[in-house]
Every structure is written in structure tokens, then in C-alpha cells.
C-alpha atoms as a PDB file:
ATOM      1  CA  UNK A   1     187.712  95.434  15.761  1.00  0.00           C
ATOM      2  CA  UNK A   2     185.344  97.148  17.748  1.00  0.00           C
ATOM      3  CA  UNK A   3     181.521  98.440  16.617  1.00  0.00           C
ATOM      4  CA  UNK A   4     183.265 101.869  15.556  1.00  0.00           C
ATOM      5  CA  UNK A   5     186.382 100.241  13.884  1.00  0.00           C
ATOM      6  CA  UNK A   6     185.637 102.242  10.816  1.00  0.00           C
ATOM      7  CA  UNK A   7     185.576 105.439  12.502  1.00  0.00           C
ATOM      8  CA  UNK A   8     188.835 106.260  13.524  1.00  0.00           C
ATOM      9  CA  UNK A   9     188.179 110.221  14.825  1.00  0.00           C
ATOM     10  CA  UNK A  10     191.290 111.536  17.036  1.00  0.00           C
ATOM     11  CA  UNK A  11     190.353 113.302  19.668  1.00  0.00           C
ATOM     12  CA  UNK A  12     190.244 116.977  18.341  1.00  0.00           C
ATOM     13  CA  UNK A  13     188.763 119.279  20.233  1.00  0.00           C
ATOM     14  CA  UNK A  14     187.482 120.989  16.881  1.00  0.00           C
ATOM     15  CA  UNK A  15     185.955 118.040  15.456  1.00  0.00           C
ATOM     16  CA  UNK A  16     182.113 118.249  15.048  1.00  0.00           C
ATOM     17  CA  UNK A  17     181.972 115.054  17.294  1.00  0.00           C
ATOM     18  CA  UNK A  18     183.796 116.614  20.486  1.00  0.00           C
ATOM     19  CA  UNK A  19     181.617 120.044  19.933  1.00  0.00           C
ATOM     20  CA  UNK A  20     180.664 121.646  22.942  1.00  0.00           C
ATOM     21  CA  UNK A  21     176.897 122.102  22.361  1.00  0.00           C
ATOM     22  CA  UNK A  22     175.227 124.893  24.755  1.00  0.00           C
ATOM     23  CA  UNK A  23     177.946 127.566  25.695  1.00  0.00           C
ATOM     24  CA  UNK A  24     176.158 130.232  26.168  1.00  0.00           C
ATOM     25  CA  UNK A  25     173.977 128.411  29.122  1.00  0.00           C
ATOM     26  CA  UNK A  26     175.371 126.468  32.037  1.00  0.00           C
ATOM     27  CA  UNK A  27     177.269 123.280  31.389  1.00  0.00           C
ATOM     28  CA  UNK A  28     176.116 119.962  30.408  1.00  0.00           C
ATOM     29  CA  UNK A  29     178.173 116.788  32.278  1.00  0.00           C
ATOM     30  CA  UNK A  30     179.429 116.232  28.650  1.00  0.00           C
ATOM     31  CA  UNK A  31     180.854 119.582  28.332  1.00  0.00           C
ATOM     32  CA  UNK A  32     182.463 118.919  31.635  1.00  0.00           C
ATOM     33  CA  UNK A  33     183.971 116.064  30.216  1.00  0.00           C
ATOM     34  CA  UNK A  34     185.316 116.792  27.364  1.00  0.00           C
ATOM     35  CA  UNK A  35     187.254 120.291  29.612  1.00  0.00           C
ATOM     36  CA  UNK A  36     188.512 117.606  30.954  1.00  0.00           C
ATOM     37  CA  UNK A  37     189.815 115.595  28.871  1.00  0.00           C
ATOM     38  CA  UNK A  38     191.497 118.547  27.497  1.00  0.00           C
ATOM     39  CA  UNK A  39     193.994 118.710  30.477  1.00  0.00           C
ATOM     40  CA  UNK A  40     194.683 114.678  30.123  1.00  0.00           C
ATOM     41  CA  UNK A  41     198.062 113.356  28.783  1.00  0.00           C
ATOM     42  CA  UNK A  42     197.466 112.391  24.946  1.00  0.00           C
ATOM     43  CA  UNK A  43     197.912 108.468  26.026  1.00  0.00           C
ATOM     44  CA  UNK A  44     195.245 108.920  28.323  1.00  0.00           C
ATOM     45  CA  UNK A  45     193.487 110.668  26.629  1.00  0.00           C
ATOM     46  CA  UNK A  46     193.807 108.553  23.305  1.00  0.00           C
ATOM     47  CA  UNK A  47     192.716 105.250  25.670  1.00  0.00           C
ATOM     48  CA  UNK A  48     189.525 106.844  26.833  1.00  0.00           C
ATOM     49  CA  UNK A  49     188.763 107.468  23.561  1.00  0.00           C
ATOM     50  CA  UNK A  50     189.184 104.215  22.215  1.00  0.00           C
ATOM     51  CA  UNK A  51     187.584 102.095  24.208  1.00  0.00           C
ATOM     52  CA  UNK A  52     184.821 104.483  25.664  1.00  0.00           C
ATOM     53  CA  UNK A  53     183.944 106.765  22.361  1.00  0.00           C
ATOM     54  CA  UNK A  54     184.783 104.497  19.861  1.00  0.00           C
ATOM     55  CA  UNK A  55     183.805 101.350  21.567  1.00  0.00           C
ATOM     56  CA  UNK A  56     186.991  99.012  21.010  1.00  0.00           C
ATOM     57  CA  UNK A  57     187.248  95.989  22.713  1.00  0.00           C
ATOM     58  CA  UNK A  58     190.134  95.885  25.431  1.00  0.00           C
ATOM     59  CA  UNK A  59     191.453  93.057  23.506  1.00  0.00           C
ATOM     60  CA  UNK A  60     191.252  95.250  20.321  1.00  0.00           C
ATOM     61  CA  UNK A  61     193.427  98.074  21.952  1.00  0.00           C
ATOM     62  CA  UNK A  62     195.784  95.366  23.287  1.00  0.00           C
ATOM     63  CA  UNK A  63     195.918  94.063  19.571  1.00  0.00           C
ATOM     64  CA  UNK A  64     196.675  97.672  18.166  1.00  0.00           C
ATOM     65  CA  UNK A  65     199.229  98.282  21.206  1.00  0.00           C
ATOM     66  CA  UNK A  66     201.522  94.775  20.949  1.00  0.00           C
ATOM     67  CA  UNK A  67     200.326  94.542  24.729  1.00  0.00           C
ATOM     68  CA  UNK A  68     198.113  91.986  27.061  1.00  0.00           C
ATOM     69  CA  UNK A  69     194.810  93.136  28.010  1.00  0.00           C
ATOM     70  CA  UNK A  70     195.844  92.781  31.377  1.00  0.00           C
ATOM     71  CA  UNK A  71     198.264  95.632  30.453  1.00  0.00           C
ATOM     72  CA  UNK A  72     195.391  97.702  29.005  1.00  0.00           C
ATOM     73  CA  UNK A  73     193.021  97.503  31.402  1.00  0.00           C
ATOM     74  CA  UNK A  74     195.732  98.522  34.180  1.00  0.00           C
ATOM     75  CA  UNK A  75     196.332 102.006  31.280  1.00  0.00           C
ATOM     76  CA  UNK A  76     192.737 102.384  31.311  1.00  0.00           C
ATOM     77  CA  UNK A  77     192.155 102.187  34.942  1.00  0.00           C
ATOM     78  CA  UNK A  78     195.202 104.992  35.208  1.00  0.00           C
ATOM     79  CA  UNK A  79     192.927 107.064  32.285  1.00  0.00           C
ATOM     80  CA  UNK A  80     190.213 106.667  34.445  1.00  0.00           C
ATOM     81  CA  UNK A  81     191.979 108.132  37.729  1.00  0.00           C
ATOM     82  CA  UNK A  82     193.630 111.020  36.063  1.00  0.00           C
ATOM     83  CA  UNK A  83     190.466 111.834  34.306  1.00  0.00           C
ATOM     84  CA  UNK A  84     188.732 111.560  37.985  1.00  0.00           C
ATOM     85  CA  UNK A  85     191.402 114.143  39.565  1.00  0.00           C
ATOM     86  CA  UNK A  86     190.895 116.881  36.623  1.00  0.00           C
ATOM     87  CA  UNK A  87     187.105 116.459  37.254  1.00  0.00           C
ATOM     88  CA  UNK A  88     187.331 116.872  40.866  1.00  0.00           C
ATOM     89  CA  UNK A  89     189.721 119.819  40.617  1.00  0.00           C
ATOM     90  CA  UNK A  90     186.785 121.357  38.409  1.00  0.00           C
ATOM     91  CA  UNK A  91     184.434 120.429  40.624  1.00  0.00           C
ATOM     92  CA  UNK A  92     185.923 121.799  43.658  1.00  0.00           C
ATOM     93  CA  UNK A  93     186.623 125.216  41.663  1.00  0.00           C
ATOM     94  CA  UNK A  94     182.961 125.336  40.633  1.00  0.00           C
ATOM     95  CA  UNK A  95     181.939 125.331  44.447  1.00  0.00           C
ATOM     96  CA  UNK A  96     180.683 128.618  46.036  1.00  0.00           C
ATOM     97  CA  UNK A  97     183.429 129.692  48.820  1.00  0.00           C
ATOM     98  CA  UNK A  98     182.265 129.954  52.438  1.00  0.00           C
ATOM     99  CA  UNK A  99     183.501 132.190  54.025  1.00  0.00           C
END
């Protein structure tokens, strides 16, 4: 099990944990993030959570899953990307126009 096996949060948006701290001033990275992660697919989603919030081990999640880590850390890598592609679509929106 990982170092957080006992904590077992779901990503919630509305959970203490994921609370976006700071709203009325401009955003932190971490509030960035978790926008973000928001627009991700729930198995993405659930995957970055497990292994980067929680801290499970990728042979952990391949334990939970019936899968081999080699099949985990090719899920994770495709968590990563999509999470990557909603950031830079925020990113890009954030920047001033030129006109």
C-alpha cells in the first residue's frame, strides 16, 4: 500500500482537501490544477490521484487494477498528457490577445 493507503479521499471537488484556497485574488498553480483536473475523464483523473495525491506505488495501483505496472505507467503517462492539453488550453485562454 502506499504512505496514504489509509486515506482513501475521491477526488471531490467539495472535499476540504481539493479546496480552492484564495478566490478572490489571482490564481495559485494549485488552483490551476485542480480546474483542470475538473475537465479530465474520471479514469484519469482517479490515476492522478492515486499515485500523485495519495502517493500509491505504481505497483500498488497495478495490484488494485488486476494489471502490470507496465500497463499503469503507460495510463498514467496518458493522465499526464490529457492533464497537459487542459492546462495548455487554460493557459493559452489566460494570454492577453494581440491584436
Amino acid at each position: 500500500m502506499g504512505r496514504h493507503a489509509a486515506d482513501r479521499t475521491a477526488y471531490d471537488p467539495e472535499h476540504p482537501r481539493f479546496a480552492r484556497r484564495g478566490a478572490s485574488g489571482p490564481e495559485h498553480p494549485g488552483t490551476t490544477v485542480l480546474r483542470a483536473m475538473d475537465e479530465l475523464s474520471a479514469a484519469h483523473r482517479d490515476m492522478l490521484v492515486e499515485l500523485f495525491y495519495r502517493g500509491d506505488t505504481l505497483e500498488a495501483a497495478a495490484a488494485v487494477r488486476g494489471v502490470s505496472v507496465e500497463t499503469v505507467k503507460s495510463r498514467l503517462y496518458y493522465a499526464l498528457r490529457a492533464l497537459r492539453a487542459v492546462l495548455d488550453r487554460h493557459v493559452a485562454a489566460d494570454q492577453p490577445r494581440v491584436s
